[in-house]
C-alpha atoms as a PDB file:
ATOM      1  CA  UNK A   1     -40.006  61.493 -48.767  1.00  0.00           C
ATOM      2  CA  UNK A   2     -38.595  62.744 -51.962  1.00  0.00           C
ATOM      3  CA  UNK A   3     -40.425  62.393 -54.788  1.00  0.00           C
ATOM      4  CA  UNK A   4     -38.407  64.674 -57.257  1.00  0.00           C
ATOM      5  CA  UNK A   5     -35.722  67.590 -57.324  1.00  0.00           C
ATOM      6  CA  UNK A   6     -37.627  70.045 -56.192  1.00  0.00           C
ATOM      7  CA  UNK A   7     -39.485  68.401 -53.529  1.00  0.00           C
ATOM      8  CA  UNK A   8     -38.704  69.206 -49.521  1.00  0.00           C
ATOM      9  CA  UNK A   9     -37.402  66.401 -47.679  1.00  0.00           C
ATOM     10  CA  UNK A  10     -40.214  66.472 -44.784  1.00  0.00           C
ATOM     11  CA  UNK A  11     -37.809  62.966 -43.174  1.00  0.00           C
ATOM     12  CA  UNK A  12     -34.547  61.554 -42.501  1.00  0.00           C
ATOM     13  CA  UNK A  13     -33.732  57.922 -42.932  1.00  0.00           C
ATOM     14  CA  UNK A  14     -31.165  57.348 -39.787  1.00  0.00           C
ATOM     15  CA  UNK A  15     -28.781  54.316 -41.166  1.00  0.00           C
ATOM     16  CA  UNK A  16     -27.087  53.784 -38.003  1.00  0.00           C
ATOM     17  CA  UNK A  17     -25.661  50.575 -37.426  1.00  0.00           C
ATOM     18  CA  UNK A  18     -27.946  49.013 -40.128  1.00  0.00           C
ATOM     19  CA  UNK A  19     -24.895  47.938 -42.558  1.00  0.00           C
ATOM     20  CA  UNK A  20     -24.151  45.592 -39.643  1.00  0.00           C
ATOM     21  CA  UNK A  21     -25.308  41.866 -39.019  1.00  0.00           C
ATOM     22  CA  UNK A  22     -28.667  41.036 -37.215  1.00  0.00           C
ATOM     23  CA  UNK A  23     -26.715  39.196 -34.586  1.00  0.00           C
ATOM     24  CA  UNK A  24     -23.960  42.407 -33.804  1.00  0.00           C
ATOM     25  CA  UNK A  25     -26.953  45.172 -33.694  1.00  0.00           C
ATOM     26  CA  UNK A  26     -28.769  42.677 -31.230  1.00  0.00           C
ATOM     27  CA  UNK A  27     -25.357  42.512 -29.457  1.00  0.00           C
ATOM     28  CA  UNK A  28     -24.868  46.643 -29.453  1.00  0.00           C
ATOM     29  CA  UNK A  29     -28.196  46.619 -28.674  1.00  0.00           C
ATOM     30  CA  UNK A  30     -27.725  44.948 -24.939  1.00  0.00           C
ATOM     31  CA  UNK A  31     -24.573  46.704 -24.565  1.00  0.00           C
ATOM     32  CA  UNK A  32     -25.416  49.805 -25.493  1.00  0.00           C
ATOM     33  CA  UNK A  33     -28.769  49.871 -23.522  1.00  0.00           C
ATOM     34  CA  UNK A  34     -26.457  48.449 -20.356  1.00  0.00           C
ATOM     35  CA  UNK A  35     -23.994  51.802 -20.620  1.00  0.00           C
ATOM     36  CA  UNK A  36     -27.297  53.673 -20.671  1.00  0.00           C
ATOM     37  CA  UNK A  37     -28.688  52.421 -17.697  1.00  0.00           C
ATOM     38  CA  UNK A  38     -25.465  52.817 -15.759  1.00  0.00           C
ATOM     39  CA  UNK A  39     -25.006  56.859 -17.078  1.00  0.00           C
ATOM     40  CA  UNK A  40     -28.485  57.245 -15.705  1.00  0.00           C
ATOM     41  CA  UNK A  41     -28.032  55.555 -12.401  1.00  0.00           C
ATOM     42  CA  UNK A  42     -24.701  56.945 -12.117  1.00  0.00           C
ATOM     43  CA  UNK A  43     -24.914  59.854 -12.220  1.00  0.00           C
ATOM     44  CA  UNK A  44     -28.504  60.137 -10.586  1.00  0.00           C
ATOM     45  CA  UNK A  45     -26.602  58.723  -7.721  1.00  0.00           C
ATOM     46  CA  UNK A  46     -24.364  61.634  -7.422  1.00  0.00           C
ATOM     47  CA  UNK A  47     -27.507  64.223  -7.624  1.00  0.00           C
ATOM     48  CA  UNK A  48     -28.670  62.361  -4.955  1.00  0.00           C
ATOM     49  CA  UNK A  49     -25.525  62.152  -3.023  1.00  0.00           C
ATOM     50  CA  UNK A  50     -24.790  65.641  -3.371  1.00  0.00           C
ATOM     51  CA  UNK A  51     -28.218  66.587  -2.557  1.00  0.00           C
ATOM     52  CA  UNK A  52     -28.704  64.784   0.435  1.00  0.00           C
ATOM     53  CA  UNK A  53     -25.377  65.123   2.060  1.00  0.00           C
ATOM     54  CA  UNK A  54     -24.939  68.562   3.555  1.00  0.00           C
ATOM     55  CA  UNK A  55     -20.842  68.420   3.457  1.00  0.00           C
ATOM     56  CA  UNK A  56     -21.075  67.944  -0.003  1.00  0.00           C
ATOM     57  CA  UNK A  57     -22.602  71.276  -0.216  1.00  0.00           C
ATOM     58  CA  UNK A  58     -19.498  73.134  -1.507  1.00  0.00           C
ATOM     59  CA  UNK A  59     -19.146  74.605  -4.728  1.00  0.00           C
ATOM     60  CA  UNK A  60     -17.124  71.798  -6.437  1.00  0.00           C
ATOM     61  CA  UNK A  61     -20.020  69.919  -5.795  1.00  0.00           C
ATOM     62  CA  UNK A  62     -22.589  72.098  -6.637  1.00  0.00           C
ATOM     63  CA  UNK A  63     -21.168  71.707 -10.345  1.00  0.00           C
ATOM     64  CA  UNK A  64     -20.396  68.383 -10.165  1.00  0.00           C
ATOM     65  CA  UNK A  65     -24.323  68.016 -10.017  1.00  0.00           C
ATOM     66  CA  UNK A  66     -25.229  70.601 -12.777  1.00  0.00           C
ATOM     67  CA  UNK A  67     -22.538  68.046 -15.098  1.00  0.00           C
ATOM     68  CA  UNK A  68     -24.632  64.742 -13.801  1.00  0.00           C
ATOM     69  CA  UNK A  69     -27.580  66.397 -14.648  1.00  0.00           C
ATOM     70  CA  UNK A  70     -26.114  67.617 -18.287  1.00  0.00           C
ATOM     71  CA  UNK A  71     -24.902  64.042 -18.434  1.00  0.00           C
ATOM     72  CA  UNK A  72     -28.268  62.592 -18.248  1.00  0.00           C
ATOM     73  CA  UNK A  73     -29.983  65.305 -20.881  1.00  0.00           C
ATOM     74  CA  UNK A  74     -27.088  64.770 -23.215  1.00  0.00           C
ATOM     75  CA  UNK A  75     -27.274  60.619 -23.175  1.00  0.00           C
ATOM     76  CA  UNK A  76     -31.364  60.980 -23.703  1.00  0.00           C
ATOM     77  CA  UNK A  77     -30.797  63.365 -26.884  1.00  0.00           C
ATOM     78  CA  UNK A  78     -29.541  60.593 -28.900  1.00  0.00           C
ATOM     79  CA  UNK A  79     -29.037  56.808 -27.028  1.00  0.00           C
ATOM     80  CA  UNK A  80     -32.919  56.115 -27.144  1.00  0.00           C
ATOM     81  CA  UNK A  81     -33.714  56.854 -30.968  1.00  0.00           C
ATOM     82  CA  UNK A  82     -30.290  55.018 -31.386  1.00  0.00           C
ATOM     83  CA  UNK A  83     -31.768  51.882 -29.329  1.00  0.00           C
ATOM     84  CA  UNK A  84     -34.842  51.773 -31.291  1.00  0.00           C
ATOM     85  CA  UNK A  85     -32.944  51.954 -34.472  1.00  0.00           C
ATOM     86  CA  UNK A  86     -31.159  48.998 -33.706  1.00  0.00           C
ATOM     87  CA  UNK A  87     -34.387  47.127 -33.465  1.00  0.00           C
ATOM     88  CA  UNK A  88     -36.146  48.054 -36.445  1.00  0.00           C
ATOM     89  CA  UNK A  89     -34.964  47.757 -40.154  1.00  0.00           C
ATOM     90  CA  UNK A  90     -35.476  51.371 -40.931  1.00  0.00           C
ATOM     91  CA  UNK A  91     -35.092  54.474 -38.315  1.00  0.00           C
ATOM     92  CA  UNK A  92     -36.393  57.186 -39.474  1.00  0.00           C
ATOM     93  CA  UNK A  93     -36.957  61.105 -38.049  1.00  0.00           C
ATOM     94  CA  UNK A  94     -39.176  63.981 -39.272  1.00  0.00           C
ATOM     95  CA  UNK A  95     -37.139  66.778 -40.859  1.00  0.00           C
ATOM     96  CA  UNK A  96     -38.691  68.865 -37.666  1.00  0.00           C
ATOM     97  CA  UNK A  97     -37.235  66.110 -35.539  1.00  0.00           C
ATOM     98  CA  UNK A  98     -33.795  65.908 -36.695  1.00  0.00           C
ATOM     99  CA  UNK A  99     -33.298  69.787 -36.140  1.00  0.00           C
ATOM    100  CA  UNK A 100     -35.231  69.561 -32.566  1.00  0.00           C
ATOM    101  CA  UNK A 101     -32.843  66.700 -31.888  1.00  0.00           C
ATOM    102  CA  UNK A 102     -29.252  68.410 -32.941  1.00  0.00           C
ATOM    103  CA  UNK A 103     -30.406  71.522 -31.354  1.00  0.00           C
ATOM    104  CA  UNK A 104     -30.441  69.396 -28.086  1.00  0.00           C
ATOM    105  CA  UNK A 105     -27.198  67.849 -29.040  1.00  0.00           C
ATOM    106  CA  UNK A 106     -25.345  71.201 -30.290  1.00  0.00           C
ATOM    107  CA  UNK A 107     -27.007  73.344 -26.415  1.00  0.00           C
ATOM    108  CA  UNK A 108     -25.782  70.309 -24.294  1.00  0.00           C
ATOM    109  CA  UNK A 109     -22.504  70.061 -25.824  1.00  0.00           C
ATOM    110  CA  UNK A 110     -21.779  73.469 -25.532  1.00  0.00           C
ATOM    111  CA  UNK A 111     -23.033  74.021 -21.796  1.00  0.00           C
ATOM    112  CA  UNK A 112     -20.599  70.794 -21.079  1.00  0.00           C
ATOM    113  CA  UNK A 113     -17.723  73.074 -22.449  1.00  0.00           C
ATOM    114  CA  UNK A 114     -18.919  76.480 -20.904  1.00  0.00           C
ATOM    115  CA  UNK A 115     -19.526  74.255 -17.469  1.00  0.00           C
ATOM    116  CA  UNK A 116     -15.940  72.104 -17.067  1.00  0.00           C
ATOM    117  CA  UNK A 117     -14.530  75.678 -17.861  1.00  0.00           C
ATOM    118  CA  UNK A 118     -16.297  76.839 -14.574  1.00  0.00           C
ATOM    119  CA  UNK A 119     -15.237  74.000 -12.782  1.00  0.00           C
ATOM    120  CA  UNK A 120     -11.557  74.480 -13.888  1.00  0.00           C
ATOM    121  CA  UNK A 121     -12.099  78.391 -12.872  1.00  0.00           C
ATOM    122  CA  UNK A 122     -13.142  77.099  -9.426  1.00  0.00           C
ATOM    123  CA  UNK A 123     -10.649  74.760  -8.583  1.00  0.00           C
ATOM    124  CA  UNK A 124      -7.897  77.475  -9.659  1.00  0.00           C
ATOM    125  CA  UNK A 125      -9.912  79.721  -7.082  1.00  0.00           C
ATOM    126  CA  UNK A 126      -9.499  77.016  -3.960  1.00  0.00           C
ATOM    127  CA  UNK A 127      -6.072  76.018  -4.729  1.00  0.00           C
ATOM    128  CA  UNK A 128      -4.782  79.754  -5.725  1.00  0.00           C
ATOM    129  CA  UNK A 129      -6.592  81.684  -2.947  1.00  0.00           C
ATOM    130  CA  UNK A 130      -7.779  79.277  -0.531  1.00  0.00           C
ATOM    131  CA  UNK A 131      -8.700  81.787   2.525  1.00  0.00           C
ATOM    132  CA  UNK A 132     -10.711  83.710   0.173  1.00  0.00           C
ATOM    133  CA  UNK A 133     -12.384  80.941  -1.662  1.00  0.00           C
ATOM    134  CA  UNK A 134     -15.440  81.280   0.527  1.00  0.00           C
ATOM    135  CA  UNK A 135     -15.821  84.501  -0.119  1.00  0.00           C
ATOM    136  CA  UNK A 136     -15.028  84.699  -3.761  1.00  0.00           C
ATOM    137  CA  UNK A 137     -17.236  81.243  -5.016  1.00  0.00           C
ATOM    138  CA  UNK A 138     -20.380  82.077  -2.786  1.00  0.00           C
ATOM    139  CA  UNK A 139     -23.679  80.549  -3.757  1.00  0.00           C
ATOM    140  CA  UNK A 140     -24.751  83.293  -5.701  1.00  0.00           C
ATOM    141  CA  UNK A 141     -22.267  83.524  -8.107  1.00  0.00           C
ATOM    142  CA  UNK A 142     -22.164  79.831  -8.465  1.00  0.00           C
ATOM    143  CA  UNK A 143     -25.573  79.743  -9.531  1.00  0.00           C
ATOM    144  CA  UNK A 144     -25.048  82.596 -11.787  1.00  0.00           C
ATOM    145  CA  UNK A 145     -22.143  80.870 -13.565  1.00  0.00           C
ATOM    146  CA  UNK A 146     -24.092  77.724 -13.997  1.00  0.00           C
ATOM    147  CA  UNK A 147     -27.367  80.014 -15.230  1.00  0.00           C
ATOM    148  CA  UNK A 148     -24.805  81.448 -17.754  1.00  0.00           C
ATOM    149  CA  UNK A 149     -23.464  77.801 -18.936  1.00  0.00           C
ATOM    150  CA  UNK A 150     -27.007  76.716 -19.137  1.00  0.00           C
ATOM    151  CA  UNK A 151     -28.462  80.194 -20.684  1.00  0.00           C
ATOM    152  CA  UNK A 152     -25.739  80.554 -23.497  1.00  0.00           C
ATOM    153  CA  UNK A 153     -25.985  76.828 -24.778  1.00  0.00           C
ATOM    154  CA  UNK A 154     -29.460  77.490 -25.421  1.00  0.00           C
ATOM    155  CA  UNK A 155     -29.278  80.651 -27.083  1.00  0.00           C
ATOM    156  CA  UNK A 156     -25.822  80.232 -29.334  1.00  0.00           C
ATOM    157  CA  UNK A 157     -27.246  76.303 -30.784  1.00  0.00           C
ATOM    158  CA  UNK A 158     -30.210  78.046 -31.455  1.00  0.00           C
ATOM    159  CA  UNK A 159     -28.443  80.314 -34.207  1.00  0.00           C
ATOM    160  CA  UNK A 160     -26.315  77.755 -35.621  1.00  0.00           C
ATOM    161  CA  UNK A 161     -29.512  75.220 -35.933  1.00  0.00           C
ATOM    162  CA  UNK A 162     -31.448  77.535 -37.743  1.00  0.00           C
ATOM    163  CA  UNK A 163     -28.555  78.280 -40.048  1.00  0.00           C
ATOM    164  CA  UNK A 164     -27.829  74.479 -40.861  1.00  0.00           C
ATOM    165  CA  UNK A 165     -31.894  73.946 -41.216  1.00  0.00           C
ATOM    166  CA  UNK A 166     -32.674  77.093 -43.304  1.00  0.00           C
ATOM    167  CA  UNK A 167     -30.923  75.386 -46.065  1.00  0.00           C
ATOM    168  CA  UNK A 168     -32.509  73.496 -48.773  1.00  0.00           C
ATOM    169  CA  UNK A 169     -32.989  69.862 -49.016  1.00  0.00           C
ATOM    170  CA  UNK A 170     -34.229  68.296 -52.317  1.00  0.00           C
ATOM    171  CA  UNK A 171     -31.749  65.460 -52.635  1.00  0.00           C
ATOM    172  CA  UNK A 172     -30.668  62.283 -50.642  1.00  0.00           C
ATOM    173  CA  UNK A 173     -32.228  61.911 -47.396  1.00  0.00           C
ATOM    174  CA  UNK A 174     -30.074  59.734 -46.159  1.00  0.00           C
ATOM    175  CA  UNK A 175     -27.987  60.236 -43.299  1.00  0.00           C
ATOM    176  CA  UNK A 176     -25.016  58.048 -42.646  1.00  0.00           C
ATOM    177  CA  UNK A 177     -24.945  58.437 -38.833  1.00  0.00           C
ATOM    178  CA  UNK A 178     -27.325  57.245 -36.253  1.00  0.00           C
ATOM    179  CA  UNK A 179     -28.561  60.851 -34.840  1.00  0.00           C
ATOM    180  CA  UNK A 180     -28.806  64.075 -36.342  1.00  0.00           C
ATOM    181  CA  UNK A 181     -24.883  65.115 -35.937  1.00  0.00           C
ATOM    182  CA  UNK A 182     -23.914  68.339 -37.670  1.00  0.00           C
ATOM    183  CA  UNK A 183     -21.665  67.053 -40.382  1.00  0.00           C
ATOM    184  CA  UNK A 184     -23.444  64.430 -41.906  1.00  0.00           C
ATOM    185  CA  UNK A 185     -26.942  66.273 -42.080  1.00  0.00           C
ATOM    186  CA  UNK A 186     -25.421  69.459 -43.987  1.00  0.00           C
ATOM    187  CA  UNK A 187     -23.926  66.991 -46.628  1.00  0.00           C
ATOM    188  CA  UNK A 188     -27.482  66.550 -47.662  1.00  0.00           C
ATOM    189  CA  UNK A 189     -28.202  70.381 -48.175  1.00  0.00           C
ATOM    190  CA  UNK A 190     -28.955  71.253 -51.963  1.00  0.00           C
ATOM    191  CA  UNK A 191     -26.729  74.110 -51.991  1.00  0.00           C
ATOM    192  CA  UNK A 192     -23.151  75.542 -51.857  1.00  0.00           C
ATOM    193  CA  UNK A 193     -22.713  74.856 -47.711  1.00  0.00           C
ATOM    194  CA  UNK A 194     -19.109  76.972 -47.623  1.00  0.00           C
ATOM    195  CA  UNK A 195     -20.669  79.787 -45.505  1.00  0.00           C
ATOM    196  CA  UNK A 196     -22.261  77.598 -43.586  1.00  0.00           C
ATOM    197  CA  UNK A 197     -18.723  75.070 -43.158  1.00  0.00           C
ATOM    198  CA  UNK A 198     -17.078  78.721 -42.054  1.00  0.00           C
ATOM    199  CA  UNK A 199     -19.911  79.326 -39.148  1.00  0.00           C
ATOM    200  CA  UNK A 200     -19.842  76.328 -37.857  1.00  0.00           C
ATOM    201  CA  UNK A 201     -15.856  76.341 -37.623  1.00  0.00           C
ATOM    202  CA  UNK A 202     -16.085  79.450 -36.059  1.00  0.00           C
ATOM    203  CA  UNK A 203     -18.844  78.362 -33.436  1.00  0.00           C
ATOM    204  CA  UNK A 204     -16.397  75.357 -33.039  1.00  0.00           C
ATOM    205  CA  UNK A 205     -13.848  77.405 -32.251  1.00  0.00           C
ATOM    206  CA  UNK A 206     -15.516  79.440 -29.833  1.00  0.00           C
ATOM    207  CA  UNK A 207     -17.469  77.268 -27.844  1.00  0.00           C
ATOM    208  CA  UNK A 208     -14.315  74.341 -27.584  1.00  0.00           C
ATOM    209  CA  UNK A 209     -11.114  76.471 -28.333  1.00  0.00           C
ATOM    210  CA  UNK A 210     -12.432  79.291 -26.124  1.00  0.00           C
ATOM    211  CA  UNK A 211     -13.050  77.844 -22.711  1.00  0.00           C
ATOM    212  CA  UNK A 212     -10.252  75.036 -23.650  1.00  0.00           C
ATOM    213  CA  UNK A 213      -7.953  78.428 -23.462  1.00  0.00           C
ATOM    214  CA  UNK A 214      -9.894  79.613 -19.620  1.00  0.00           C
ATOM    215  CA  UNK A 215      -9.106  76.226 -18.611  1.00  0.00           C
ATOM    216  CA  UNK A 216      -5.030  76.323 -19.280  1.00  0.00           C
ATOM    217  CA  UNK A 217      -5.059  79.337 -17.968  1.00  0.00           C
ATOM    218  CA  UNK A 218      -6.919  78.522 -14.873  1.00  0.00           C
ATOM    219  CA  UNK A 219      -3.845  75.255 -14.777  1.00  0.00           C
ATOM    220  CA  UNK A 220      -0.932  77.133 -15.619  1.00  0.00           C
ATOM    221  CA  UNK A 221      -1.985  79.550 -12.466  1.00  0.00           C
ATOM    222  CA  UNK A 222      -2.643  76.227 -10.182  1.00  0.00           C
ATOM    223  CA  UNK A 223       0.522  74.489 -11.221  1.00  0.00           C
ATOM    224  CA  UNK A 224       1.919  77.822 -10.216  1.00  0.00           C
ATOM    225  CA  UNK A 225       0.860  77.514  -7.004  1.00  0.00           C
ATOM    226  CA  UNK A 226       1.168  73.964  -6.175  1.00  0.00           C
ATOM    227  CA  UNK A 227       5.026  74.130  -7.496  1.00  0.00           C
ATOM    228  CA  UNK A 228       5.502  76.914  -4.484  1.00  0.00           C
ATOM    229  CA  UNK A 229       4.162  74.644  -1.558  1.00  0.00           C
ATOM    230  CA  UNK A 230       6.338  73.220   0.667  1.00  0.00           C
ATOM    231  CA  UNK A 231       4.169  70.540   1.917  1.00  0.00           C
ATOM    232  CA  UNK A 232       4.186  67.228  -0.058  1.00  0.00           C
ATOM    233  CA  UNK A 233       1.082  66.367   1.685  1.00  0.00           C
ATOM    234  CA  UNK A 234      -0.186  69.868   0.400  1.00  0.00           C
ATOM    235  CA  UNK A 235       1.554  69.320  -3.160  1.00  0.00           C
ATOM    236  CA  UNK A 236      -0.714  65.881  -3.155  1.00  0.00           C
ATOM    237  CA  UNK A 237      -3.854  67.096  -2.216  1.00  0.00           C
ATOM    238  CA  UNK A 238      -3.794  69.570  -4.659  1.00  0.00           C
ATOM    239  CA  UNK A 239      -3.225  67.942  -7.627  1.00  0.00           C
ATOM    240  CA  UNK A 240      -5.442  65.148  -6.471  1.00  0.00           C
ATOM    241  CA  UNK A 241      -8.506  67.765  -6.335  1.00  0.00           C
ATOM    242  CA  UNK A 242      -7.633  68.578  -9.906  1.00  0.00           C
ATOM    243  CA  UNK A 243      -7.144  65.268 -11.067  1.00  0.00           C
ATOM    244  CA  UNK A 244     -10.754  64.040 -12.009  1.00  0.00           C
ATOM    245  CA  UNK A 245     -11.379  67.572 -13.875  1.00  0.00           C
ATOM    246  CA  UNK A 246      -8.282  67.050 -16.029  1.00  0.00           C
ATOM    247  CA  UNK A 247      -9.218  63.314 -17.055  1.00  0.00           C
ATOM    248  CA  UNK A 248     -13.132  64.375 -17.711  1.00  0.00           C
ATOM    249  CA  UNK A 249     -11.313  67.771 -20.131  1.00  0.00           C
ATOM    250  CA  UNK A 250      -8.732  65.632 -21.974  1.00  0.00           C
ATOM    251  CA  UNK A 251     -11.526  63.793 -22.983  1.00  0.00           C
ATOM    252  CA  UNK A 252     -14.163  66.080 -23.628  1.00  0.00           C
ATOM    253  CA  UNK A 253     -12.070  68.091 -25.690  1.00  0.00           C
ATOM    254  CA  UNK A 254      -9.788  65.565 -27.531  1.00  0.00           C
ATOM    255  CA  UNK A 255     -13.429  64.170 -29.174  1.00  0.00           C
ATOM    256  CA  UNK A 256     -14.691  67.389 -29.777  1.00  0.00           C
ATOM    257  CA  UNK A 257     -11.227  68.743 -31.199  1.00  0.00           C
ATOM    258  CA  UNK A 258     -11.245  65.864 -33.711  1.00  0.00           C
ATOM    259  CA  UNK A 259     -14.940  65.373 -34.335  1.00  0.00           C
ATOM    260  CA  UNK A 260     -15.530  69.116 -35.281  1.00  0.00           C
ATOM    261  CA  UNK A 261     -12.023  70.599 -36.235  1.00  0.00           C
ATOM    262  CA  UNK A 262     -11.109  68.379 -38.777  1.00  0.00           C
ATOM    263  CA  UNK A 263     -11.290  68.527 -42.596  1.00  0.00           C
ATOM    264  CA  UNK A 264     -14.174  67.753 -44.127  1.00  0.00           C
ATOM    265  CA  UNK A 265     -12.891  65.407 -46.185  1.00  0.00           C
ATOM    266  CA  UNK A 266     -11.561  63.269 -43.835  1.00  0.00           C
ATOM    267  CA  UNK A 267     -14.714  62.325 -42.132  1.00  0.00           C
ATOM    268  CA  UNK A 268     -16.281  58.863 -42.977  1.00  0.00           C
ATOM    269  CA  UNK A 269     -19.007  56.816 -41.750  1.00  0.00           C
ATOM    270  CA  UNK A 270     -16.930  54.663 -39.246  1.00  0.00           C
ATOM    271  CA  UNK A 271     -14.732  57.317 -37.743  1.00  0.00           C
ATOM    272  CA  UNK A 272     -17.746  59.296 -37.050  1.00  0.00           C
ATOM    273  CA  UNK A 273     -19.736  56.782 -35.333  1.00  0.00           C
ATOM    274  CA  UNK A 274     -16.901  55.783 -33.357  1.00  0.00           C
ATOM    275  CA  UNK A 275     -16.253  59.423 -32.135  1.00  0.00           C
ATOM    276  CA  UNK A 276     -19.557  60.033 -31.405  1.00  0.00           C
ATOM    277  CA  UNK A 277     -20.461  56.628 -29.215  1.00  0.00           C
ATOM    278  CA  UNK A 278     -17.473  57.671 -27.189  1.00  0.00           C
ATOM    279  CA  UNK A 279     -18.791  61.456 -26.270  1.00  0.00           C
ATOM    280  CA  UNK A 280     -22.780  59.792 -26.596  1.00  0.00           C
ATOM    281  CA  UNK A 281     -22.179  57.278 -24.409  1.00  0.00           C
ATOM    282  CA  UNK A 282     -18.741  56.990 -22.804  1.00  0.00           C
ATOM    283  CA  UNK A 283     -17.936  60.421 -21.166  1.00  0.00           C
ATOM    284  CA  UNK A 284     -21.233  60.596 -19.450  1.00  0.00           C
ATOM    285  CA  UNK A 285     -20.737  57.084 -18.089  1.00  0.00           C
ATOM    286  CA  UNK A 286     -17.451  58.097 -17.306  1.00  0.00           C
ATOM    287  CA  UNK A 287     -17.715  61.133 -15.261  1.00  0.00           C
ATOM    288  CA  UNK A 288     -19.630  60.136 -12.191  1.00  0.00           C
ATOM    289  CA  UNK A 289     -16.688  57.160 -12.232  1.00  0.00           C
ATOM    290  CA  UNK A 290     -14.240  59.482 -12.137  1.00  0.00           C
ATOM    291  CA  UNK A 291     -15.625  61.433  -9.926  1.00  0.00           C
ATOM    292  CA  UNK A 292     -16.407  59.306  -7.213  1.00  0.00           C
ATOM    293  CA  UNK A 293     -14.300  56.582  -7.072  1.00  0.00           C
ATOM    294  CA  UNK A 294     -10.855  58.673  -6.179  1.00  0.00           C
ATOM    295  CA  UNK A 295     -13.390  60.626  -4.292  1.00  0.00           C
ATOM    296  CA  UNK A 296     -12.789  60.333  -0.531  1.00  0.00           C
ATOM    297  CA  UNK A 297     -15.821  62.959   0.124  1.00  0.00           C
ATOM    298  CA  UNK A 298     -17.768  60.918  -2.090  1.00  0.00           C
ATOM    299  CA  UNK A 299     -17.281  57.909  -0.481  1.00  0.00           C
ATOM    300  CA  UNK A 300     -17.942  58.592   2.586  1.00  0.00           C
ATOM    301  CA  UNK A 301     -21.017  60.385   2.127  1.00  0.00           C
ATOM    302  CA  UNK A 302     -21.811  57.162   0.078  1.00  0.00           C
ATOM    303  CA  UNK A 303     -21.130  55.104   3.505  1.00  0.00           C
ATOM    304  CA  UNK A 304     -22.897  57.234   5.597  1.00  0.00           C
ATOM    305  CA  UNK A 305     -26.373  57.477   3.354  1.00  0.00           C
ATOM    306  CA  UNK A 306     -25.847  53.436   3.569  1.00  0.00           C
ATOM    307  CA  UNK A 307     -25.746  53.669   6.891  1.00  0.00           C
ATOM    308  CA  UNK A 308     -28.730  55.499   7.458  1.00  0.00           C
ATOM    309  CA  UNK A 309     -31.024  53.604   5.783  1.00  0.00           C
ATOM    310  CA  UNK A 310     -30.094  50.488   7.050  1.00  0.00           C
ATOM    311  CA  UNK A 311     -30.680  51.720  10.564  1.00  0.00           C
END
């Protein structure tokens, strides 16, 4: 791997959960390869469900698919190189690897900010100008938004992956994580990484700060609105169509605030793989939860596709 100073590090050695006990990585093991199944078969159920059922064929739902879908793609970046390092006494990834495998991580993560940005955009739309919502969020410009979403991830990770892996790397190759997150791979760079530290704020703050902003705005205009009803019925249906999106940003962007906007120097080995299992592998369990159980729409076209097959 590295045989002197000078030499390219050509592989990463992935340490994981390796400083752990046999028995407690066989343990994280079955737990974490449970949460994986359920993120895929969650939220493959609401594809499905969405698909299928021809009243869920609204824009609200339209998204909610393009997230289960991101949901999926962003849990098979990292959760099955993690699994396998849990099961073997050294993980390792090719140099090529590990930047193919955080350019994943950096498009999907981005798209999932761009995307609950668009979803907070559209419920502001329904709840702010209701007779025109039809009009306004027709199915071309919902499938341009989500092309956008989907479009810029790939193109803006691409610049800031090239950045981080145009760097050298003669030293440790080590890294003290169990996929190729940002700041424990640019640690290992042979070089002064302050420029580098500054981009990657910046793209921080643009890609989480930026639609974080659209989506307050989009709230402070529906809380607006909902404070000038006179129905309570109306007052509770509002807020209860807004209620899943809020509980899927809070967490979204609370991890991603402190994961990425922190010091430097305050990120350790624990903290960081603590942070990461919970946006790897909570949030897209999470979401098709969230979205489904206080879902009456949901439910019901749940009921019905029962239905249907059993007769």
């Amino acid at each position: 791997m590295v045989k002197g100073n000078q030499t390219q590090v050509w592989e990463f050695i992935l340490i994981g959960f390796s400083d752990l006990p046999v028995q407690q990585q066989v343990l994280l093991f079955v737990i974490f390869l449970i949460v994986f199944l359920v993120i895929v078969m969650g939220n493959l159920f609401v594809i499905i469900l969405v698909t299928v059922d021809r009243r869920l064929h609204t824009p609200m739902y339209f998204f909610l698919r393009s997230l289960s879908v991101l949901d999926i793609c962003y849990s098979n970046v990292t959760v099955p190189n993690m699994l396998m390092g849990l099961l073997s006494t050294q993980n390792t990834i090719l140099f090529l690897g590990c930047a193919v495998q955080m350019y994943f991580f950096i498009c999907l993560a981005t798209i999932d900010c761009f995307l609950m940005a668009v979803m907070a955009y559209d419920r502001y739309v329904a709840i702010c100008y209701p007779l025109r919502y039809p009009a306004i969020m027709n199915k071309r410009l919902c499938t341009q938004l989500v092309v956008y979403c989907w479009g810029s991830g790939f193109l803006l990770s691409l610049g800031q992956t090239t950045f981080i892996f145009s760097l050298p790397y003669h030293g440790s190759n080590v890294i003290a994580h169990f996929f190729c997150d940002i700041p424990p791979v640019i640690t290992l760079a042979s070089t002064d990484t302050f420029f580098n530290q500054i981009a990657i704020f910046i793209y921080t703050v643009l890609v989480i700060l930026g639609p974080f902003l659209l989506i307050l705005t989009s709230y402070a205009h529906i809380l607006s609105t909902i404070l000038r009803m006179h129905s309570a019925s109306g007052m509770k249906k509002a807020f209860s169509t807004c209620t899943s999106h809020l509980v899927s940003v809070s967490l979204l962007y609370g991890s991603g605030t402190v994961m990425y906007l922190r010091p430097t120097s305050s990120h350790t080995q624990n903290t960081d793989r603590l942070l990461a299992l919970f946006y790897v592998l909570l949030m897209p369990m999470f979401n098709p939860i969230i979205y489904s159980l206080r879902n009456k729409e949901m439910k019901g076209a749940f009921r019905k596709l029962i239905t249907t097959r059993m007769l």
